[in-house]
Protein backbone atom coordinates (compact mmCIF):
# COMPACT_ATOMS: atom_id res chain seq x y z
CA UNK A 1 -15.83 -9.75 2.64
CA UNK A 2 -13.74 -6.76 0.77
CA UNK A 3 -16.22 -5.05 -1.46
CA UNK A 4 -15.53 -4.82 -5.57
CA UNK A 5 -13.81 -1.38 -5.26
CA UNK A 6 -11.20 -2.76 -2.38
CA UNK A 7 -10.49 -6.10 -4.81
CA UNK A 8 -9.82 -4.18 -7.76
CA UNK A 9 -7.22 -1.88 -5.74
CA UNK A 10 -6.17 -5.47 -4.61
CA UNK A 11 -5.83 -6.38 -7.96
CA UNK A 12 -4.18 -3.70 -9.75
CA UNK A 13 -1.43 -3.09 -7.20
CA UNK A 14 -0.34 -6.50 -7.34
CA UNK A 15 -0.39 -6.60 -11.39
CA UNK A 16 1.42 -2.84 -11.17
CA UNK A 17 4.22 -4.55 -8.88
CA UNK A 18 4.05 -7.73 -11.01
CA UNK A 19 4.64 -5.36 -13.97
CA UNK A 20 7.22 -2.95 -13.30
CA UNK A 21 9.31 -5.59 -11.08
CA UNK A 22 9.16 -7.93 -15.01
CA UNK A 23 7.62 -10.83 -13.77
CA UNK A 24 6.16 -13.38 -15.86
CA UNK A 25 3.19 -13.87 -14.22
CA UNK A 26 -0.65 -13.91 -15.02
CA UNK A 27 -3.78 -13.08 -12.72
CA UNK A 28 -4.88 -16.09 -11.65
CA UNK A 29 -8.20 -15.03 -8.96
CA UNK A 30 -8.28 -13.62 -5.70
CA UNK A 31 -7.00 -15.49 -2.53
CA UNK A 32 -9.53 -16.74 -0.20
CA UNK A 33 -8.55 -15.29 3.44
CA UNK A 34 -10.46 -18.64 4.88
CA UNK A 35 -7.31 -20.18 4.09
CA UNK A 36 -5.05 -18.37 4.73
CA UNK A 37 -4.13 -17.19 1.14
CA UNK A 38 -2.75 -14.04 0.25
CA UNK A 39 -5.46 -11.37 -1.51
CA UNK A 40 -4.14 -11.87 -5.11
CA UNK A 41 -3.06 -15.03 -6.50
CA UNK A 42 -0.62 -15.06 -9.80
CA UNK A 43 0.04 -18.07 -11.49
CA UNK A 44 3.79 -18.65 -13.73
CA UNK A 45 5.78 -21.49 -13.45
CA UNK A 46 4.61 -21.77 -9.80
CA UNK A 47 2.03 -19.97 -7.77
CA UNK A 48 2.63 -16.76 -6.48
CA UNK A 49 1.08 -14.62 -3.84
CA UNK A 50 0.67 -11.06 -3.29
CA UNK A 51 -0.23 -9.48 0.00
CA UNK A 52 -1.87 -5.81 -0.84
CA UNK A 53 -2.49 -3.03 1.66
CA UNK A 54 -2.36 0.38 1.47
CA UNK A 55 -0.83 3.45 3.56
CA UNK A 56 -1.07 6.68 3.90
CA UNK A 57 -0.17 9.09 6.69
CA UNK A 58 -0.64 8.47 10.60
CA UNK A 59 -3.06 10.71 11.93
CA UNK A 60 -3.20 12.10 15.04
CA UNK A 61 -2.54 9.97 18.36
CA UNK A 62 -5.94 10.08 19.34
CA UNK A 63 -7.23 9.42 15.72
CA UNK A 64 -4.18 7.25 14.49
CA UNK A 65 -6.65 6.20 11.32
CA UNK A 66 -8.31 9.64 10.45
CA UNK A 67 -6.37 10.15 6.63
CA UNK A 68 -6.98 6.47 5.40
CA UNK A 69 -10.41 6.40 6.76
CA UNK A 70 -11.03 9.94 4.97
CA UNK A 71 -9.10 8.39 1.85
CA UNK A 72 -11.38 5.73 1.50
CA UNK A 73 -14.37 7.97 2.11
CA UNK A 74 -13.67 9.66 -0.82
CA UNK A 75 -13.02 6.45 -3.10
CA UNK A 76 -16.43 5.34 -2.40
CA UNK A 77 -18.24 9.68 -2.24
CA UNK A 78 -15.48 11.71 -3.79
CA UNK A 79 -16.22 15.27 -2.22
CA UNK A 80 -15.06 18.82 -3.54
CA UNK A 81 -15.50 22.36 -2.52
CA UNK A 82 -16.53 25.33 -4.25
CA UNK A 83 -12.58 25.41 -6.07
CA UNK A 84 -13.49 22.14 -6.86
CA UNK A 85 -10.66 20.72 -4.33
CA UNK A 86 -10.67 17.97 -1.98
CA UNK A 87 -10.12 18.64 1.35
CA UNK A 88 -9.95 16.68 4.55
CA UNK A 89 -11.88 18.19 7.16
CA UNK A 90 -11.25 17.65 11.12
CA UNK A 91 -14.40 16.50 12.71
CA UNK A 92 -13.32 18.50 15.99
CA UNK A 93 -12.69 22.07 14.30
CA UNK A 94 -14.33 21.89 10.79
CA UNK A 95 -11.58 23.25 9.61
CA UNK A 96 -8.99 21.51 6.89
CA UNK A 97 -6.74 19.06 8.55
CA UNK A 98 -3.37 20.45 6.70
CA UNK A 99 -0.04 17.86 6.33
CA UNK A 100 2.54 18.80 8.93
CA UNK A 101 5.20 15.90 9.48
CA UNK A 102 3.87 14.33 6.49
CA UNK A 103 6.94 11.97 5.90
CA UNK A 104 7.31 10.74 9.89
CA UNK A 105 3.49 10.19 9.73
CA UNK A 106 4.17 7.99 6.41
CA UNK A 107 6.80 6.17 7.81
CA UNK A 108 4.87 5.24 10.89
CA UNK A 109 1.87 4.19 8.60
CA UNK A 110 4.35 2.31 6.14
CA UNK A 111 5.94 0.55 9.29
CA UNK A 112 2.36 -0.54 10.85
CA UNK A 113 1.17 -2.35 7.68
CA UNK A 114 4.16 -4.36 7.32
CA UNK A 115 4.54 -4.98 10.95
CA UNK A 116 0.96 -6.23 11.10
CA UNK A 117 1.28 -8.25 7.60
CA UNK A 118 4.12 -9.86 9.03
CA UNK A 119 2.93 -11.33 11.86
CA UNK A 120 0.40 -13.36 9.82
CA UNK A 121 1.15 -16.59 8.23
CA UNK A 122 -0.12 -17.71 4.51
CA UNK A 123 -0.34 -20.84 2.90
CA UNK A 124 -1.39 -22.15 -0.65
CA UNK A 125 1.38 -20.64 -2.61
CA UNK A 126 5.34 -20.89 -3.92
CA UNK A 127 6.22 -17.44 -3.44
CA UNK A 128 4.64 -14.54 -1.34
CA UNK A 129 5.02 -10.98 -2.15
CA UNK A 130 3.84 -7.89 0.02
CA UNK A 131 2.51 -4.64 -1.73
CA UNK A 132 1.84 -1.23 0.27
CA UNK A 133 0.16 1.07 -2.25
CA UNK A 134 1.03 4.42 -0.79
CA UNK A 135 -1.76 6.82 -1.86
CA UNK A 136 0.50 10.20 -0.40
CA UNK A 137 0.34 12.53 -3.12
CA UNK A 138 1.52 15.45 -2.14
CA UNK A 139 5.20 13.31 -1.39
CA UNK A 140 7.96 13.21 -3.96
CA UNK A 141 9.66 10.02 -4.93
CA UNK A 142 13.11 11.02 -3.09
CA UNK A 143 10.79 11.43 0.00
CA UNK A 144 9.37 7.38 -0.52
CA UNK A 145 13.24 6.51 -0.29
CA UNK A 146 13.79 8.28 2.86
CA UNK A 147 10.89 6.58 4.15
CA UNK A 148 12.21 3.06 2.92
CA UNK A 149 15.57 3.54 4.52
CA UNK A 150 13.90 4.05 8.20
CA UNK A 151 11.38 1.36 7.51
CA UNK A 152 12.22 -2.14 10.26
CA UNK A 153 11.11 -5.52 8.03
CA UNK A 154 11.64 -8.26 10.64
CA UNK A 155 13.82 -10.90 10.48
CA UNK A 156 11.51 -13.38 10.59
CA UNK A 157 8.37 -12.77 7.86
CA UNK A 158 7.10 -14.48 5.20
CA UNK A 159 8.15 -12.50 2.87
CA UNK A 160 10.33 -12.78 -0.23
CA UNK A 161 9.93 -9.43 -1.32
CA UNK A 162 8.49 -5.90 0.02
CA UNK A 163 7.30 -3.34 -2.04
CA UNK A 164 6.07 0.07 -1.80
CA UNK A 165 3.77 1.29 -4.67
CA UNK A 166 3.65 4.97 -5.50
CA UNK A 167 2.55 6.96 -8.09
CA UNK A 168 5.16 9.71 -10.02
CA UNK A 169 4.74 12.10 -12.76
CA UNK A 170 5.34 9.71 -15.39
CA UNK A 171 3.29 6.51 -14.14
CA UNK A 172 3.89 4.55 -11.23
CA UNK A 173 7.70 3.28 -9.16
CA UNK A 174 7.47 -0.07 -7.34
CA UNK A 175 10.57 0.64 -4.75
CA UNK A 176 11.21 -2.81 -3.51
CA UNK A 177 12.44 -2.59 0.00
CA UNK A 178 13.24 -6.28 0.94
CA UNK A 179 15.17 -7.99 0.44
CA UNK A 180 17.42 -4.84 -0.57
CA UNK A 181 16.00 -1.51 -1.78
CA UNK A 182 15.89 -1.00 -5.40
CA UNK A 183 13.02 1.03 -7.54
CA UNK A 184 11.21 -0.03 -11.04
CA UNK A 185 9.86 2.64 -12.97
CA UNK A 186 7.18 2.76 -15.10
């Protein structure tokens, strides 16, 4: 069972996408992944679903998970050193783990959640969304669009729409990238 802090991210991804992308929709309660519902339910004139996850950048090949595990480390202990500054350490050198091939290693990340998400099947709902809240801070909006052009969505997913959540100077950008790649702006 996802603890309070992992529903509320649930939660306000899927009313940030709701938002930005105009749709006339209203929180409705969580989805109940016993059957097979998606995390956030919406209700409108129908019933619709939103898938959340979130991505970040691939670690290493022998610690593939080591930035979102280190991410959500800090949601739940936030840590800062003496220039009050947040740093991810390496557990094998101590040392700061620094951000080379920061846009491959998003990609990859990006591609893994929505390879895994689709491969699942839902049920309870009209329409079914999929958010990927990209916590990647240090990468500019014109790098999420590179990433979006590389990313694969399969042919066959449940999908209606895919959208990758960011935040920007001014707010947030919901860049759909399925069915065809388009970006709402806060």
């Amino acid at each position: 069972m996802p603890n309070q802090k992992q529903l509320d991210h649930e939660k306000f991804t899927a009313q940030k996408i709701v938002s930005l992308f105009g749709e006339a929709a209203q929180f409705d309660r969580w989805g109940d992944p016993n059957q097979r519902e998606p995390d956030v339910i919406f209700s409108a004139k129908d019933i619709l679903g939103i898938e959340v996850t979130l991505a970040s950048y691939q670690g290493d090949q022998d610690d593939p998970d080591f930035y979102v595990r280190e991410q959500w480390k800090f949601v739940k202990e936030p840590t800062f050193d003496e220039q009050g500054i947040h740093r991810t350490i390496d557990p094998k050198t101590g040392r700061s783990k620094g951000g080379d091939r920061m846009i491959e290693r998003l990609q990859v990340r990006c591609q893994k959640a929505i390879d895994q998400k689709c491969s699942k099947t839902y049920q309870g709902i009209d329409r079914l969304w999929l958010g990927i809240y990209v916590w990647a801070p240090p990468t500019e909006p014109h790098e999420h669009d590179l990433v979006a052009q590389n990313l694969v969505v399969p042919n066959l997913n449940p999908f209606g729409r895919l959208f990758l959540l960011h935040r920007i100077v001014t707010g947030y950008r919901a860049l759909q990238i399925f069915p065809v790649i388009t970006s709402y702006i806060s």
